[in-house]
Protein backbone atom coordinates (compact mmCIF):
# COMPACT_ATOMS: atom_id res chain seq x y z
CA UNK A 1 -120.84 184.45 208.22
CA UNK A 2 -117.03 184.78 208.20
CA UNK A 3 -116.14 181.96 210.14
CA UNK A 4 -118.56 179.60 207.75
CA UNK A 5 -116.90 181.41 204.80
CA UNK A 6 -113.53 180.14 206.14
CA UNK A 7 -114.37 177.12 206.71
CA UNK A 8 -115.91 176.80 203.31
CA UNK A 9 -112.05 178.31 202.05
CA UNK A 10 -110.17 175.15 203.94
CA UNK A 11 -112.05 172.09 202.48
CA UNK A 12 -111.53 174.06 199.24
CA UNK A 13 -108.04 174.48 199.36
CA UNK A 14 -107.85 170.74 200.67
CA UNK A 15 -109.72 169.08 197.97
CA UNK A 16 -107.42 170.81 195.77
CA UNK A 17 -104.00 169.77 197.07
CA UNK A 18 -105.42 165.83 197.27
CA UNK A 19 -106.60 165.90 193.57
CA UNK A 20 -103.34 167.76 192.15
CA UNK A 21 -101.16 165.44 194.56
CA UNK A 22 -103.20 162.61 192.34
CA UNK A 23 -102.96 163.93 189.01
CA UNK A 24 -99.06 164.12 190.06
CA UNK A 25 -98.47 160.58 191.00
CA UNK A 26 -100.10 159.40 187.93
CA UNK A 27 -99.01 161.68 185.39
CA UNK A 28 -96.24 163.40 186.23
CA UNK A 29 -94.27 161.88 188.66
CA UNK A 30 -90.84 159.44 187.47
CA UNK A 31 -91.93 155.66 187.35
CA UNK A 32 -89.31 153.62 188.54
CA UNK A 33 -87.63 151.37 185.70
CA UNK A 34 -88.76 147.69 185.86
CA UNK A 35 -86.31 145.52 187.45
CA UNK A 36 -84.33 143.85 184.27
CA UNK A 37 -82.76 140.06 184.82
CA UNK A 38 -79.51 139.31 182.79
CA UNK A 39 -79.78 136.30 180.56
CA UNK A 40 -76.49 134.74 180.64
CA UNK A 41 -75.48 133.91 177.32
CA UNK A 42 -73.67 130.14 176.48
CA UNK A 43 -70.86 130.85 173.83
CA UNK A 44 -70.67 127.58 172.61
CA UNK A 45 -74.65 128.18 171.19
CA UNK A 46 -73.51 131.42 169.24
CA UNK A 47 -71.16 130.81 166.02
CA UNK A 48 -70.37 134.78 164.48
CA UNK A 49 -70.13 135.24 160.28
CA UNK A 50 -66.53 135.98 160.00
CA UNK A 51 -66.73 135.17 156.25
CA UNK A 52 -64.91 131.86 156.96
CA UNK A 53 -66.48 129.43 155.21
CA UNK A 54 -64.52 126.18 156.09
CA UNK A 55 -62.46 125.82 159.75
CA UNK A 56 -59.46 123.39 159.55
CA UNK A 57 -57.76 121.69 162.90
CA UNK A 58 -56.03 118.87 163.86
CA UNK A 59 -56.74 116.56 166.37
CA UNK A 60 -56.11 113.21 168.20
CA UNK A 61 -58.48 110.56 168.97
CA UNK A 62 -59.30 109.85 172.37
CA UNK A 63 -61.58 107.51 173.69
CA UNK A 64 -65.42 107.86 175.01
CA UNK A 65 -63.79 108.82 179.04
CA UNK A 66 -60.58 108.47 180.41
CA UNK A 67 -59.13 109.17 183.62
CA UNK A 68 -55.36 108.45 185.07
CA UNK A 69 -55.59 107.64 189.01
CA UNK A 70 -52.81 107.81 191.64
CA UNK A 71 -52.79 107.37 195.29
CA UNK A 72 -53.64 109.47 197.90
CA UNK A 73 -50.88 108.33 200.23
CA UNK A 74 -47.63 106.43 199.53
CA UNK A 75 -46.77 102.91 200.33
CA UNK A 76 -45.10 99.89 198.76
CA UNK A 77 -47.92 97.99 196.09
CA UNK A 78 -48.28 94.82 197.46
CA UNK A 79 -51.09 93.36 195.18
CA UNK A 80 -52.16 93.94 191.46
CA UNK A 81 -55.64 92.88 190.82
CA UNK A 82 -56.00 93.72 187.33
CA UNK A 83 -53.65 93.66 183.85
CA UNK A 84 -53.06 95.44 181.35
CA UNK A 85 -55.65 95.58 178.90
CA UNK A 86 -58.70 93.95 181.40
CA UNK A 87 -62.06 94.97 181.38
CA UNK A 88 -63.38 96.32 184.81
CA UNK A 89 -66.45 97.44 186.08
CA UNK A 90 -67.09 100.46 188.18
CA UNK A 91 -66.19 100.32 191.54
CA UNK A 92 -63.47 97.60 191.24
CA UNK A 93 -60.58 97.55 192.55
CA UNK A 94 -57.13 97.83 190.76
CA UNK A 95 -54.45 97.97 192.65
CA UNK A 96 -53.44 97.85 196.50
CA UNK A 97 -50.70 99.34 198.25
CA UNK A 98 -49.57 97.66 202.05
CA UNK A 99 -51.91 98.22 204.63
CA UNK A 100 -50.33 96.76 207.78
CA UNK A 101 -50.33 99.89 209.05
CA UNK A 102 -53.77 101.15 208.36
CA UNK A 103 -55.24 97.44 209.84
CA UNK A 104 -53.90 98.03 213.04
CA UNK A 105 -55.08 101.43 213.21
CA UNK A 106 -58.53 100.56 212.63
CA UNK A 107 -58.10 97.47 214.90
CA UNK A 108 -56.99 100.20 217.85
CA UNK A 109 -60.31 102.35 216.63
CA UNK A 110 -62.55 99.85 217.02
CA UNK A 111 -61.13 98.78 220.49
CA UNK A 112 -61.48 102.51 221.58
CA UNK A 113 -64.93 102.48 220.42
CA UNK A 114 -66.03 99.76 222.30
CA UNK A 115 -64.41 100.86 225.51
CA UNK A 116 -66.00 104.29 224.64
CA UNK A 117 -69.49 102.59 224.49
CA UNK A 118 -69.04 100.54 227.47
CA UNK A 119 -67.95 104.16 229.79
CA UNK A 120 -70.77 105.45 228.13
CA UNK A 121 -73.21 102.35 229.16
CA UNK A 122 -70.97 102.97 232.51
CA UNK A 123 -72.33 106.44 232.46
CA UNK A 124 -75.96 106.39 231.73
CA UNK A 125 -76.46 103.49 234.59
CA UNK A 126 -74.47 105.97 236.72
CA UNK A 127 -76.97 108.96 236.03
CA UNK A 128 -80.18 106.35 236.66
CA UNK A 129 -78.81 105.26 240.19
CA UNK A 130 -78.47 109.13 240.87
CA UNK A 131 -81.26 109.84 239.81
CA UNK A 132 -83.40 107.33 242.02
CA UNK A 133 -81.05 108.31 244.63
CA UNK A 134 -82.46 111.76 244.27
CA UNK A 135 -86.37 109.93 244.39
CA UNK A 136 -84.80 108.39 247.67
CA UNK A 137 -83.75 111.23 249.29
CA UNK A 138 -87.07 113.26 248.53
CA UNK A 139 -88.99 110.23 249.88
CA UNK A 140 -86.71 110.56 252.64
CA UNK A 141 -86.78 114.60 253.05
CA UNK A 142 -91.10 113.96 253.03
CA UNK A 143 -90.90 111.25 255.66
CA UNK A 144 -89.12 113.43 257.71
CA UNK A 145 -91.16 116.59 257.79
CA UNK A 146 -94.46 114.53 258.39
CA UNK A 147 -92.55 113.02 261.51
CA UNK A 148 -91.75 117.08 262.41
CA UNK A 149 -94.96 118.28 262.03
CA UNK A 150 -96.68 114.68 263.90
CA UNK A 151 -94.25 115.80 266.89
CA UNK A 152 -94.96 119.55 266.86
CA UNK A 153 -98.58 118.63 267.08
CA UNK A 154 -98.12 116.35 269.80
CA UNK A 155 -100.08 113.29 270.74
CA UNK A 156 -103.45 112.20 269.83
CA UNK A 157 -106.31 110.78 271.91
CA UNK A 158 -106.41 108.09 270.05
CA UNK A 159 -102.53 107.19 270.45
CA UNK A 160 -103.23 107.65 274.11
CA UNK A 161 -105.57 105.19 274.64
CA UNK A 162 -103.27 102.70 272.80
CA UNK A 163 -100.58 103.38 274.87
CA UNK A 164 -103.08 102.85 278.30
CA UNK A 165 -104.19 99.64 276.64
CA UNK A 166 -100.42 98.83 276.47
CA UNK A 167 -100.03 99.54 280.57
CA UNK A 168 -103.05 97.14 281.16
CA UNK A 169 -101.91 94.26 278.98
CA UNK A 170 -98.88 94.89 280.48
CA UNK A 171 -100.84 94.46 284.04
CA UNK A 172 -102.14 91.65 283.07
CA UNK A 173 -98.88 90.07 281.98
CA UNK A 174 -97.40 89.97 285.53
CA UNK A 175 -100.64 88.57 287.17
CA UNK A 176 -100.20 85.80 284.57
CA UNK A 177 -96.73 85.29 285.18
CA UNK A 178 -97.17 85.71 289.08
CA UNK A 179 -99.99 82.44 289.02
CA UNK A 180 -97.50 80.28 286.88
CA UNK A 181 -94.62 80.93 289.40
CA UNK A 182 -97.35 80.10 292.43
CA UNK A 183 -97.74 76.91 290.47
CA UNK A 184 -94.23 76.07 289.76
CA UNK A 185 -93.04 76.97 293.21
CA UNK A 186 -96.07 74.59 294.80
CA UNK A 187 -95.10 71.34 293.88
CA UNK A 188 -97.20 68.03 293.68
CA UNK A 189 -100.08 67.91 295.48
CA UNK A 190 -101.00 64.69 297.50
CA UNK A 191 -103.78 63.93 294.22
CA UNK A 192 -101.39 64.08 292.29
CA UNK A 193 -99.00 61.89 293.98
CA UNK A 194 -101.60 59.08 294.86
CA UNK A 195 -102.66 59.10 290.59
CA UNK A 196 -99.55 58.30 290.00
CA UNK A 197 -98.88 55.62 292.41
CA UNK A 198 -102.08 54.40 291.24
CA UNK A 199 -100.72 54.70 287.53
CA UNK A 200 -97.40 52.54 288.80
CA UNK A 201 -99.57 49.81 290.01
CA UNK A 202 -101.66 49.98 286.88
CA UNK A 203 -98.26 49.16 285.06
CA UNK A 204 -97.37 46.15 287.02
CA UNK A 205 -100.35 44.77 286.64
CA UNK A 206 -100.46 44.99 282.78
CA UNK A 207 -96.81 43.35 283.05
CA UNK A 208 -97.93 40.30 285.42
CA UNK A 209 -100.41 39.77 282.88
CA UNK A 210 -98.04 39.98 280.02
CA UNK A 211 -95.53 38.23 281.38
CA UNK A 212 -97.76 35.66 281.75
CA UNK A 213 -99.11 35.61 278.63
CA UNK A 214 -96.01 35.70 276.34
CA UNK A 215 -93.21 34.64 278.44
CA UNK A 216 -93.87 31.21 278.02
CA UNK A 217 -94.27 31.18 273.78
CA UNK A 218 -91.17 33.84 273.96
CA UNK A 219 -89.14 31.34 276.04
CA UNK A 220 -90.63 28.37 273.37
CA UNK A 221 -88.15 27.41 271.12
CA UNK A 222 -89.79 24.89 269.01
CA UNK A 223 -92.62 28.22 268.49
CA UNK A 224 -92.53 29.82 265.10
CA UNK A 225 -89.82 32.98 265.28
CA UNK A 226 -91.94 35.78 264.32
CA UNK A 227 -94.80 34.88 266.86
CA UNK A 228 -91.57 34.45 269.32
CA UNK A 229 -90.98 37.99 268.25
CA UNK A 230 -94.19 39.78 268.86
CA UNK A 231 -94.19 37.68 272.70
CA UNK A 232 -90.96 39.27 273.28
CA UNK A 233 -91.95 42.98 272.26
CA UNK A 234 -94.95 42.63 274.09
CA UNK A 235 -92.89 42.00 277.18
CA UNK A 236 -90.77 44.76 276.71
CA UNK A 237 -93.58 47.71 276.15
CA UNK A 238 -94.81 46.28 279.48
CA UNK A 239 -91.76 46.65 281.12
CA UNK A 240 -91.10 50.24 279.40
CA UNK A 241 -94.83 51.22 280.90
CA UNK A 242 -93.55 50.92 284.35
CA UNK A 243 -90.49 52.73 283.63
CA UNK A 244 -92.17 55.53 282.84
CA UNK A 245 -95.40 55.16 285.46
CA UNK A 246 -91.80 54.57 288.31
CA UNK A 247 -90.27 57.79 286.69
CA UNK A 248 -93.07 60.22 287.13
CA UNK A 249 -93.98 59.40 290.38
CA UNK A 250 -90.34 59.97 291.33
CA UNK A 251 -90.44 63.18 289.12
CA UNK A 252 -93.83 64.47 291.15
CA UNK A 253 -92.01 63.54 294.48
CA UNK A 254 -88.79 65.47 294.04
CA UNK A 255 -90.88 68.55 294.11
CA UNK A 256 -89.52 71.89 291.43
CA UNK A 257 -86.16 71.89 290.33
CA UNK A 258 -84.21 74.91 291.09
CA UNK A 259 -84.44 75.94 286.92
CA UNK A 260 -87.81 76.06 286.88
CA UNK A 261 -87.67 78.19 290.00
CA UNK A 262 -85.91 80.70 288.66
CA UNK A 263 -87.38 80.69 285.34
CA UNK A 264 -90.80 81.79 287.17
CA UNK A 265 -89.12 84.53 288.84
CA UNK A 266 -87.28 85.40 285.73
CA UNK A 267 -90.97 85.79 283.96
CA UNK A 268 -92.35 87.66 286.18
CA UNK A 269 -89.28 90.13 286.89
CA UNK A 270 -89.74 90.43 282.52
CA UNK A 271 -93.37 91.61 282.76
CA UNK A 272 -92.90 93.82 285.71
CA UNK A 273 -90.56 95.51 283.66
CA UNK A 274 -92.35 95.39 280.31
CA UNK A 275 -95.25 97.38 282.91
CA UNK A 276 -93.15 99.84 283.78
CA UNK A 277 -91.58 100.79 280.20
CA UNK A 278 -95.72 101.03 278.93
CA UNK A 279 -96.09 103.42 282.43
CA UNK A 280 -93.41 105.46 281.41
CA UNK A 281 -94.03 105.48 277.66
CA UNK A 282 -97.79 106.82 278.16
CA UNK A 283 -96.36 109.61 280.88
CA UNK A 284 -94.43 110.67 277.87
CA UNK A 285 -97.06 110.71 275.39
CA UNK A 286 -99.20 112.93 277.53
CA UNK A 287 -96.34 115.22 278.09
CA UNK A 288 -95.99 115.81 275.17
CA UNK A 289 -93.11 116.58 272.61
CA UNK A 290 -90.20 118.74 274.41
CA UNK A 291 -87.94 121.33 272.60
CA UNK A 292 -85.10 118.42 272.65
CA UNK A 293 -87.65 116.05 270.90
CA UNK A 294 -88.41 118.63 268.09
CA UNK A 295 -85.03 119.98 267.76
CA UNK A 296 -83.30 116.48 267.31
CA UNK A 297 -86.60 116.08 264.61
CA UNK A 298 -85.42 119.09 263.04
CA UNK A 299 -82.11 118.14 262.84
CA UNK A 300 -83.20 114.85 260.78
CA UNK A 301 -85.25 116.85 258.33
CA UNK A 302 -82.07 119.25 257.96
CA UNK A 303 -80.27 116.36 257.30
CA UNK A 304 -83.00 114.81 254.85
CA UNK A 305 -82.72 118.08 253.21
CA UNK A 306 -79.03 117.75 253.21
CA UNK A 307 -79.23 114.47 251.71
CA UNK A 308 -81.51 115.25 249.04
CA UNK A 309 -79.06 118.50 247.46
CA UNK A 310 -76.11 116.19 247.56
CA UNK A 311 -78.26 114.11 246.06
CA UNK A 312 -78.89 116.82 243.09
CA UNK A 313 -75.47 117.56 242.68
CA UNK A 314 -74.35 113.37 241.84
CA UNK A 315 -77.39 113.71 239.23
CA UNK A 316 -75.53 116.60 237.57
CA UNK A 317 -72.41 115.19 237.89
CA UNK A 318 -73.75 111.71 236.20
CA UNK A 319 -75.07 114.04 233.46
CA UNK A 320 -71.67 115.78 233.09
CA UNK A 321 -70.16 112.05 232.87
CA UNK A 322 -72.60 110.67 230.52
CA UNK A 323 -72.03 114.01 228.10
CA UNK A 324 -68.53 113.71 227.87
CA UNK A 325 -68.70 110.14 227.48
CA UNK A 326 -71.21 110.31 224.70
CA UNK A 327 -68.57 113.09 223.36
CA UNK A 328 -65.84 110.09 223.51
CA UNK A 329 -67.83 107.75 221.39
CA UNK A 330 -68.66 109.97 218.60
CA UNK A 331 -64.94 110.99 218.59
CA UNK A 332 -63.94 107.06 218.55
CA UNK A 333 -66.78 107.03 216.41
CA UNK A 334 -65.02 109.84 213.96
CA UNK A 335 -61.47 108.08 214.52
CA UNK A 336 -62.49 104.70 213.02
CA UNK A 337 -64.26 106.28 210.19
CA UNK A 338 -60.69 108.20 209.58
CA UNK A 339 -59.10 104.86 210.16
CA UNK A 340 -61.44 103.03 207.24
CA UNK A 341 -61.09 106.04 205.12
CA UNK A 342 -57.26 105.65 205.40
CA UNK A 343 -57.55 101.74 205.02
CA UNK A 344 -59.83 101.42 201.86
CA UNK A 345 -57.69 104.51 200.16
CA UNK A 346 -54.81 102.06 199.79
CA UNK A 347 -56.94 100.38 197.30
CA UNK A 348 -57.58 102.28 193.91
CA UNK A 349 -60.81 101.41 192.62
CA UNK A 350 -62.52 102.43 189.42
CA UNK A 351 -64.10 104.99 188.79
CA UNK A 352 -66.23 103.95 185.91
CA UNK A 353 -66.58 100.95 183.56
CA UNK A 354 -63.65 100.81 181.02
CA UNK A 355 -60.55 99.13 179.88
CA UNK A 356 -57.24 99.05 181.74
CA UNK A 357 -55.00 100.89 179.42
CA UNK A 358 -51.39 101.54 181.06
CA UNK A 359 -49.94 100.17 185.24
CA UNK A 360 -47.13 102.11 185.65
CA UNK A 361 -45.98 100.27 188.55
CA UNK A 362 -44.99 96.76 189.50
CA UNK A 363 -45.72 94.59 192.70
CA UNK A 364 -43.43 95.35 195.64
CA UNK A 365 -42.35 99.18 194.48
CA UNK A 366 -42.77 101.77 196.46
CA UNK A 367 -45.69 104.33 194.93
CA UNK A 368 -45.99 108.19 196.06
CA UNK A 369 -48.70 110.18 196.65
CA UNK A 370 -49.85 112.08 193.39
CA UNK A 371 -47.95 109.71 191.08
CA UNK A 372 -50.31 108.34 188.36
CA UNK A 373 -50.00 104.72 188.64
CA UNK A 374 -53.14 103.36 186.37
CA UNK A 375 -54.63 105.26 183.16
CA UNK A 376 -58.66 103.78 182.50
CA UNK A 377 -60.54 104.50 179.63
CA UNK A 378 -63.99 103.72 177.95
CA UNK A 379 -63.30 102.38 174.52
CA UNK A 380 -66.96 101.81 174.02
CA UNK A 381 -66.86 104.90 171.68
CA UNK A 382 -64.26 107.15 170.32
CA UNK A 383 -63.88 111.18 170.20
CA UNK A 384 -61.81 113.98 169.00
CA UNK A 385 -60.11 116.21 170.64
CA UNK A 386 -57.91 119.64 168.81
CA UNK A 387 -55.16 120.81 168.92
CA UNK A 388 -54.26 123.87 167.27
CA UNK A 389 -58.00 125.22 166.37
CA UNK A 390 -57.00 129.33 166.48
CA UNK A 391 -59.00 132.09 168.46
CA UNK A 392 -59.93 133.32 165.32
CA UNK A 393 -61.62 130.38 164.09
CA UNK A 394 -63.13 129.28 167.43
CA UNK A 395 -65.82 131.98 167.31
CA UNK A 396 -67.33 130.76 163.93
CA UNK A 397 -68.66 127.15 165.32
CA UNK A 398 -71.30 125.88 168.09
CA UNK A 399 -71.97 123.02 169.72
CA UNK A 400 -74.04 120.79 167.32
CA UNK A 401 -71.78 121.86 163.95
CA UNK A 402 -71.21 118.35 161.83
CA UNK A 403 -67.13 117.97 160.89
CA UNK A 404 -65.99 115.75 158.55
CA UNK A 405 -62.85 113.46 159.94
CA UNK A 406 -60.25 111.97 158.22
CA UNK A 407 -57.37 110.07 159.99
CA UNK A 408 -53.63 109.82 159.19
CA UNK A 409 -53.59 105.69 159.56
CA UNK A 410 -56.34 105.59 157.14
CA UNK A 411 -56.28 107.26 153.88
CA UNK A 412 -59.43 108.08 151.84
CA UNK A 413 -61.88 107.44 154.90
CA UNK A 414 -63.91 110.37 156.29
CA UNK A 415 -66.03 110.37 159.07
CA UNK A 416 -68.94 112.24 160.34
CA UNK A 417 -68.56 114.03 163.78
CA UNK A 418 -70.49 116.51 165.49
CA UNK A 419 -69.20 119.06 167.90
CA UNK A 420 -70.49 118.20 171.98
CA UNK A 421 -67.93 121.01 173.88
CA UNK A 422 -65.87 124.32 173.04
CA UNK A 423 -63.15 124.59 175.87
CA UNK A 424 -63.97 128.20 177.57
CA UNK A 425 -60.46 128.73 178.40
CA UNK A 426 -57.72 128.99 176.12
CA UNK A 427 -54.13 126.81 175.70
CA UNK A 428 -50.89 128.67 174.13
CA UNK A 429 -49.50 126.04 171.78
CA UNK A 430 -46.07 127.21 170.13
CA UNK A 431 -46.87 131.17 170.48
CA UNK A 432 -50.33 130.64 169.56
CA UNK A 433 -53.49 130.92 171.38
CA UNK A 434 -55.74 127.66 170.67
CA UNK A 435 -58.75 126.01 172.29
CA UNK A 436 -59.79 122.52 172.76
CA UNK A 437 -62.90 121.48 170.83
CA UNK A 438 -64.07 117.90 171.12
CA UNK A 439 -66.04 116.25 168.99
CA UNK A 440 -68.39 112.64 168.88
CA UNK A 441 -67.31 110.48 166.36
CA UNK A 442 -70.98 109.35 164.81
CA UNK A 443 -70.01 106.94 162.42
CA UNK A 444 -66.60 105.12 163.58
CA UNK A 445 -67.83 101.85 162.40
CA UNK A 446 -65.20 98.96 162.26
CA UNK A 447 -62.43 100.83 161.65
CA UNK A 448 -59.48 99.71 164.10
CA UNK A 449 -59.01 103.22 166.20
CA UNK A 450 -56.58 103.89 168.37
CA UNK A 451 -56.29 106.34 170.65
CA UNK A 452 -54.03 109.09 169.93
CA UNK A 453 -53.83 108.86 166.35
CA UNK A 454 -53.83 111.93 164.35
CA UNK A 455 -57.26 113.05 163.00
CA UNK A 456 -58.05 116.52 160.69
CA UNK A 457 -61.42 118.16 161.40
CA UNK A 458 -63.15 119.91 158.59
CA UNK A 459 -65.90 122.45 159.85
CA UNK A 460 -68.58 123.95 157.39
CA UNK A 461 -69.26 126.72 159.48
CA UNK A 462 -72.54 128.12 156.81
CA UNK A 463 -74.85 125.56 158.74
């Protein structure tokens, strides 16, 4: 009973810590604050009551956008392509300064790109013939092993009856060439003799009879000249029939000429041999491979093997050489981009659509780097910009506040402008700190404005 009493007492006291640990978390623990994101605030949208009821400035008028350019290097202007007081359109060019120079650097660029493309075509045909050179040598490496392991397991029976059927042909190669010197070593026989003293007589009979036939019209002359002709051919393939019929009787007489004689000896000394290299090349077969055999095959699979990491090594070579030369074009590559960067920044373009207002330089001067040379501005609208609007009044107006305009140059017109930008930084103009507000002119209509003249802005800042 006291152990189930205790055991009772620990799920008690359990249940008891896991509810107060809940009751804790969700009641009495801290919450953590939610995360807060800062909202930064635009000044130019907040005007402050300062009990200023009207904000005074003066101003200037300045056109829509304006810009003054200068070059990025120096050099002597050789060419003006616009005047004073042209129209351009973005992107065209104003002004050029000499660019011998520049030319012939991208002219050396572009001639050290090409040669870097052609090592580089150099390169990768370099790496292909290494690499099938490497294909070679383990064509050349497998070759070799076969022919080790064909040695090693020494002949066949079927490669040993080839090389018996290459002793009997061989056999039978002397026998032939033993009957043909019999034959050539014989001479005529008495047949043969009497056939051709029979075909001699043949011969001069066919030429009696000719002769008899044709001499007479070939002797003719009052007989027509082509039948004259025939007679007389007729009697000379008769004549040229005992010629030959005389000559190989006298041939079969003679008996065989001393060539011949030793051609038939020749032959047969040629087959006796060709016997005795098929003898010796089956003795070997059957021996079978010797330790010389298989260690000069080894040798030529070492050598295969040899072959084959030399062969390796060119491919990574021809890799290393096509890497760097692929690093040479992209820095010829980078050089003659540099070189056109440097050649189009002698010409000053525009930036945007306007009106050439001021060239401060002529043809054939020399320009430096920095110095404005051409001021461009839009004229297709007109602004104002402050002058002396104090810290004190800045903080009473926001973008969006309508000022009424008057100008200096013409007396008893106002116009309407609205504020576009508060300058966040300040400018100290004679001791006093001022900021730049500019404003849209809304309603310049025809009036003749020029830029710089003097304008006074009127703000009502209870809008």
């Amino acid at each position: 009973m006291n152990v189930k009493r205790a055991v009772i007492g620990v799920i008690v006291v359990v249940v008891l810590l896991g509810a107060g640990y809940f009751v804790y978390q969700q009641f009495l623990a801290p919450q953590p604050e939610p995360e807060t994101t800062e909202t930064v605030v635009d000044p130019n949208t907040i005007s402050v009551d300062t009990n200023l009821d009207l904000v005074t400035a003066e101003g200037q008028i300045v056109p829509l956008r304006h810009t003054t350019l200068s070059f990025l290097s120096g050099g002597q202007l050789a060419e003006a392509f616009v005047a004073e007081g042209d129209a351009v359109e973005a992107g065209a060019p104003l002004l050029r300064l000499d660019t011998t120079d520049q030319e012939l650097a991208v002219t050396r660029a572009e001639a050290a790109l090409a040669q870097a493309n052609a090592n580089l075509t150099t390169a990768n045909a370099g790496l292909l013939a290494a690499q099938t050179g490497v294909q070679a040598a383990d064509v050349a490496v497998q070759a070799a092993q076969a022919n080790l392991a064909l040695v090693q397991a020494g002949p066949t029976a079927a490669q040993i009856a080839v090389s018996e059927q290459t002793v009997n042909v061989a056999d039978a190669g002397i026998n032939q060439a033993a009957g043909n010197r019999a034959l050539a070593l014989e001479g005529a026989t008495s047949a043969q003799i009497q056939a051709a003293e029979a075909q001699l007589a043949a011969a001069q009979a066919q030429y009696l009879a000719a002769q008899k036939q044709y001499e007479p019209v070939a002797q003719n002359e009052d007989a027509d000249a082509d039948v004259r002709e025939q007679a007389r051919l007729q009697l000379i393939a008769a004549q040229a029939g005992i010629n030959a019929a005389q000559a190989a009787l006298d041939e079969l007489r003679a008996g065989p000429i001393a060539a011949e004689q030793t051609a038939a000896n020749s032959a047969v000394a040629a087959a006796s041999n060709q016997r005795d290299a098929a003898e010796a090349q089956l003795a070997l077969l059957k021996l079978g491979a010797r330790e010389e055999q298989i260690a000069v095959t080894q040798a030529s699979v070492d050598a295969a093997q040899n072959q084959a990491v030399e062969a390796e090594l060119r491919v990574t070579q021809a890799e290393t050489a096509v890497t760097q030369a692929e690093t040479a074009v992209a820095e010829a590559e980078a050089a003659l981009a540099a070189a056109q960067t440097a050649l189009e920044r002698r010409t000053l373009t525009a930036p945007f659509a306007g009106t050439v207002a001021n060239i401060s330089v002529k043809q054939g001067e020399v320009v430096s780097a920095g110095t404005p040379v051409v001021t461009l501005a839009d004229f297709s609208s007109w602004r104002v910009e402050t002058t002396d609007l104090s810290e004190i009044s800045v903080v009473t107006i926001e973008n969006g506040f309508n000022a009424d305009v008057t100008i200096d140059a013409f007396p008893g017109e106002t116009l309407r402008g609205s504020i576009i930008e508060i300058a966040s930084a300040s400018d100290v103009v004679r001791g006093d700190v001022t900021y730049k507000v500019t404003l849209d002119l809304t309603d310049a209509g025809q009036l003749p404005l020029r830029w710089g003249m003097t304008a006074f802005v009127t703000v009502d800042t209870q809008q």
